[in-house]
N, C-alpha and C. Protein backbone atom coordinates (compact mmCIF):
# COMPACT_ATOMS: atom_id res chain seq x y z
N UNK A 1 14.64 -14.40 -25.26
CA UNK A 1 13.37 -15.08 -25.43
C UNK A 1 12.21 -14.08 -25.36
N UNK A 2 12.38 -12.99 -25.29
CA UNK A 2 11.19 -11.90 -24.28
C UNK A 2 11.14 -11.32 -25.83
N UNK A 3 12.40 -11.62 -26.51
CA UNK A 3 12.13 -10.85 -27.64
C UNK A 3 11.14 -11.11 -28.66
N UNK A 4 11.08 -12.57 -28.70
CA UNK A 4 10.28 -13.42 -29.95
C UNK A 4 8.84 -13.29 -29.35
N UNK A 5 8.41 -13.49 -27.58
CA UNK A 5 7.93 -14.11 -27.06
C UNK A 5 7.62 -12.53 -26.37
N UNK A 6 6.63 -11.58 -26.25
CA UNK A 6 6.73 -10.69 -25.07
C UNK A 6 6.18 -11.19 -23.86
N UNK A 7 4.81 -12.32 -24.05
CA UNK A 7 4.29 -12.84 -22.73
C UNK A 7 5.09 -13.24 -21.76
N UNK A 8 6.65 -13.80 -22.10
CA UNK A 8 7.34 -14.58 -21.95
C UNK A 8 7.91 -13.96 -20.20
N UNK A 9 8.43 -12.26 -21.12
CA UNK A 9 8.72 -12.10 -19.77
C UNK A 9 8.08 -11.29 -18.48
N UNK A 10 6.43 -11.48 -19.10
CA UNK A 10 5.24 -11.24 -17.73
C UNK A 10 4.99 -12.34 -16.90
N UNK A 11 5.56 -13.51 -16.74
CA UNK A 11 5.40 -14.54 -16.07
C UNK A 11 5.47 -14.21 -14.64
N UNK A 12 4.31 -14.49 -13.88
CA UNK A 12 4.40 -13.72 -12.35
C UNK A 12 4.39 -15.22 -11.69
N UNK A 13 5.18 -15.53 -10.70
CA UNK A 13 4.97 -16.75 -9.89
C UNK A 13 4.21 -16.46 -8.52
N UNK A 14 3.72 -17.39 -7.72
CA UNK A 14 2.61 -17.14 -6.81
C UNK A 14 3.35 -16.50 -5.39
N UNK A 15 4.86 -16.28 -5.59
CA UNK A 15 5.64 -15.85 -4.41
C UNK A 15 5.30 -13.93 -5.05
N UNK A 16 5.23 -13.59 -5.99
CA UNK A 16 4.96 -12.55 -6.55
C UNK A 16 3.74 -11.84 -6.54
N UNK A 17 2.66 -12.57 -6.37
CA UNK A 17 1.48 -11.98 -6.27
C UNK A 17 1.06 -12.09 -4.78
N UNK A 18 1.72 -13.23 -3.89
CA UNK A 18 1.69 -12.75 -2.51
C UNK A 18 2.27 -11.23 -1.78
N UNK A 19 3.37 -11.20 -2.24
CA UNK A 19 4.38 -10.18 -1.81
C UNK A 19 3.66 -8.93 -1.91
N UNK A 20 2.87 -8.91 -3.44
CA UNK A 20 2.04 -7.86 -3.82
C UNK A 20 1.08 -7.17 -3.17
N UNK A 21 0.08 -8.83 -2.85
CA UNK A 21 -1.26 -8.54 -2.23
C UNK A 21 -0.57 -8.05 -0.51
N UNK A 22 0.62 -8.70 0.10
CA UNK A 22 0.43 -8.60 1.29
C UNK A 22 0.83 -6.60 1.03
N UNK A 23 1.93 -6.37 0.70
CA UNK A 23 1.66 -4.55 0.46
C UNK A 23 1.08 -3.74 0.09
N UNK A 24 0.02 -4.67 -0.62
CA UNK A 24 -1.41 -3.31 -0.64
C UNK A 24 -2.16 -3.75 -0.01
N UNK A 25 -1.71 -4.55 0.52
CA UNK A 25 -2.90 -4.81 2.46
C UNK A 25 -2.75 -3.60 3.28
N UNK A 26 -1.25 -3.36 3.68
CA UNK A 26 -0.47 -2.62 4.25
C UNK A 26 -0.25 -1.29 3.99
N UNK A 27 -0.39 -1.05 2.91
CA UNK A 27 -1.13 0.44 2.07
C UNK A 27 -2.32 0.50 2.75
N UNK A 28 -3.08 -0.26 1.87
CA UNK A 28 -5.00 0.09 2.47
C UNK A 28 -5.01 0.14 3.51
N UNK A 29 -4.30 -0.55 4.96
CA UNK A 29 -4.74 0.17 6.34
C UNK A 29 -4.35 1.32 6.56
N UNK A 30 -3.64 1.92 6.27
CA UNK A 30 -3.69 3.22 6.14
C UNK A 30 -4.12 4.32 5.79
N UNK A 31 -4.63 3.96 4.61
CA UNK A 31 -5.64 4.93 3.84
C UNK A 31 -6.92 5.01 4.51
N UNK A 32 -7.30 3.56 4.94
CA UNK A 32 -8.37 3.49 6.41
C UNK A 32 -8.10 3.96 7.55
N UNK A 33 -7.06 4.16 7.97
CA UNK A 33 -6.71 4.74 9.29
C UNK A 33 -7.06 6.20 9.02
N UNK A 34 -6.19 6.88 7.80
CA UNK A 34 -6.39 8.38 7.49
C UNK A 34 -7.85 8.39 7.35
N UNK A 35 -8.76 7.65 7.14
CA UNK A 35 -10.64 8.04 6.25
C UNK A 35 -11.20 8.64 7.93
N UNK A 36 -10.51 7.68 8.74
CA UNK A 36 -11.52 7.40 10.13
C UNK A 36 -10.93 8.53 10.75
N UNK A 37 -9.56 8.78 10.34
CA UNK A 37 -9.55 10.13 11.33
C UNK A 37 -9.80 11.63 10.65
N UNK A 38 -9.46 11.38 9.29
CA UNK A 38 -10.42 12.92 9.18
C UNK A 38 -12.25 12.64 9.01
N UNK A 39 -12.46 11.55 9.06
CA UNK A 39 -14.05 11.81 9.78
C UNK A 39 -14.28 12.13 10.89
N UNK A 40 -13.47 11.78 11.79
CA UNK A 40 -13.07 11.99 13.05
C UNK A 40 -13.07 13.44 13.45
N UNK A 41 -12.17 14.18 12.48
CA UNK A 41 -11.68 15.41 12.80
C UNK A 41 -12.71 16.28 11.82
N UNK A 42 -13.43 15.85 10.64
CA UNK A 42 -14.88 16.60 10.62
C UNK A 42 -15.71 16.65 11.42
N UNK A 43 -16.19 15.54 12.25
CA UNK A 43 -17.25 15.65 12.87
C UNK A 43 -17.11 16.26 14.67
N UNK A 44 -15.61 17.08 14.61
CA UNK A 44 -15.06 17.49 15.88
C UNK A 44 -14.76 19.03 15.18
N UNK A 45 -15.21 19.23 13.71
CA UNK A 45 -15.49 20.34 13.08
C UNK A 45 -13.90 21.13 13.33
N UNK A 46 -13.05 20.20 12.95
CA UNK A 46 -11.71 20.74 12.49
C UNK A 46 -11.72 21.86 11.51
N UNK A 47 -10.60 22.75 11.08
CA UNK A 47 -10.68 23.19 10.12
C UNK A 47 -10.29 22.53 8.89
N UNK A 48 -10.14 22.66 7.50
CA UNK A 48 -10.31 22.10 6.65
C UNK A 48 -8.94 21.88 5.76
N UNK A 49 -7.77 22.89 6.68
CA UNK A 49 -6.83 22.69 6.38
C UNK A 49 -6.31 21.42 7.03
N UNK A 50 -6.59 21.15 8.18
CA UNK A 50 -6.09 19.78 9.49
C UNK A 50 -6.23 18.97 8.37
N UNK A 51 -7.35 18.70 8.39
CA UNK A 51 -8.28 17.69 7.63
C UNK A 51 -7.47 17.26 6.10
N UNK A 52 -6.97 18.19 5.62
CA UNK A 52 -6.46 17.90 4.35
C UNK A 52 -5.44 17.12 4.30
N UNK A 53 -5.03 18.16 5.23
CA UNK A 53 -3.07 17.58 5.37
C UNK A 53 -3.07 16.13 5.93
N UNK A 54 -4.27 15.52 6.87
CA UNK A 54 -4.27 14.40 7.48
C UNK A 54 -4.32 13.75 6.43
N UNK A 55 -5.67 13.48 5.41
CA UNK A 55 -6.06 12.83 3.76
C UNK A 55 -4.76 12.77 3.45
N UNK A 56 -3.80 13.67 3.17
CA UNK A 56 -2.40 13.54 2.17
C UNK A 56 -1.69 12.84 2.97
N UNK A 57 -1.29 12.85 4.35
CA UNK A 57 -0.06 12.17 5.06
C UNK A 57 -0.38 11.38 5.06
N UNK A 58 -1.70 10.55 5.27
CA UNK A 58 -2.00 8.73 4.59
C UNK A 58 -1.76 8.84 3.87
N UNK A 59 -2.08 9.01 2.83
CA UNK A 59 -1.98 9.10 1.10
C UNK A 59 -0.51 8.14 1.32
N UNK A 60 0.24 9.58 1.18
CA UNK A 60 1.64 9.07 1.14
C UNK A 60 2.42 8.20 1.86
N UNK A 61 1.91 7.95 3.62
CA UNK A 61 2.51 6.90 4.13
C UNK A 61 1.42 5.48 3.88
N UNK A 62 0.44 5.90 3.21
CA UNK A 62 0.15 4.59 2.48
C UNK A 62 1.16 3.96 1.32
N UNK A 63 1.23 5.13 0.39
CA UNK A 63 2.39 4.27 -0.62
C UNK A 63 3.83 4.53 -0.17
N UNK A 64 3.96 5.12 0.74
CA UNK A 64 5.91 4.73 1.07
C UNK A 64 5.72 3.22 2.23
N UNK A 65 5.15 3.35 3.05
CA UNK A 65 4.74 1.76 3.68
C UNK A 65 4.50 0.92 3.02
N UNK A 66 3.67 0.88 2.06
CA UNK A 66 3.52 -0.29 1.28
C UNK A 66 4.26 -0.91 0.31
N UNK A 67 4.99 0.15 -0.33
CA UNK A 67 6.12 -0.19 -1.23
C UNK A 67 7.37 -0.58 -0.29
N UNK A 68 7.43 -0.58 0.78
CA UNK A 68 8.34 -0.70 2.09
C UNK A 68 8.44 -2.26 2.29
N UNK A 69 7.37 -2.65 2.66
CA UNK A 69 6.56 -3.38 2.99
C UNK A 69 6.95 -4.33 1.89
N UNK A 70 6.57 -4.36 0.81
CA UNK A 70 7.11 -5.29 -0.47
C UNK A 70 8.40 -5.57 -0.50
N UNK A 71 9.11 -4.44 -0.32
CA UNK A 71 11.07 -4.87 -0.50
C UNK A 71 11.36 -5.13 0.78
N UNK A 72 10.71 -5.29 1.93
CA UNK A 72 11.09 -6.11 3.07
C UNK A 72 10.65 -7.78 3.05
N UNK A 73 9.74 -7.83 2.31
CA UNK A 73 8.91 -9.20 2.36
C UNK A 73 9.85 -9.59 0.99
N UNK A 74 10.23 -9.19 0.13
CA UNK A 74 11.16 -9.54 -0.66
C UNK A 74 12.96 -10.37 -0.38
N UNK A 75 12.90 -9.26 0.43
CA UNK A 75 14.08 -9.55 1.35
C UNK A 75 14.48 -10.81 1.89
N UNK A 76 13.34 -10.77 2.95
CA UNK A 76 13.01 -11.84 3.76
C UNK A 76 12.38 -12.73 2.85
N UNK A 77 11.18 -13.71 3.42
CA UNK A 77 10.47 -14.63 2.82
C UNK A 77 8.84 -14.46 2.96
N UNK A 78 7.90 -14.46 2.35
CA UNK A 78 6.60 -14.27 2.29
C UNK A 78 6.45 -15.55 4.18
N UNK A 79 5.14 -15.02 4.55
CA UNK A 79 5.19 -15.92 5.96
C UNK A 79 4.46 -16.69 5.51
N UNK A 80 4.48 -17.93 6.11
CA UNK A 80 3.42 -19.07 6.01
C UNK A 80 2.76 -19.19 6.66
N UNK A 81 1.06 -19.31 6.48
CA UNK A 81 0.64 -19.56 7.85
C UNK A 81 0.33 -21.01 7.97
């Protein structure tokens, strides 16, 4: 059907765009956690190497958590509140 039809097979259901939004929730605190601490560690006039490497290790445990984060909530079941 995806063949005749390509919209056909972008159909996202609302368990799909939860799962989504809740792992780039879970990304973005991180990337906020990393902002506040190398401001943190500028304004304690770190050197600029600290500082970098801090920016990148969010970076990346922003997107390995968050993509984490999705295939666990996948797993399991989105929560209800």
């Amino acid at each position: 059907m995806a063949i005749v039809n390509p919209r056909a097979s972008r159909v996202i259901d609302a368990r799909d765009k939860e799962i989504g939004r809740l792992g780039d929730y879970t990304g973005q605190a991180f990337i906020v956690i990393g902002a506040l601490a190398a401001m943190l560690m500028a304004v304690a006039e770190w050197d600029w190497f600290w500082i970098a490497d801090v920016i990148y290790l969010f970076f990346v445990l922003s997107a390995v958590l968050g993509d984490v984060a999705k295939i666990i909530l996948y797993r399991k079941s989105v929560p209800t509140w």
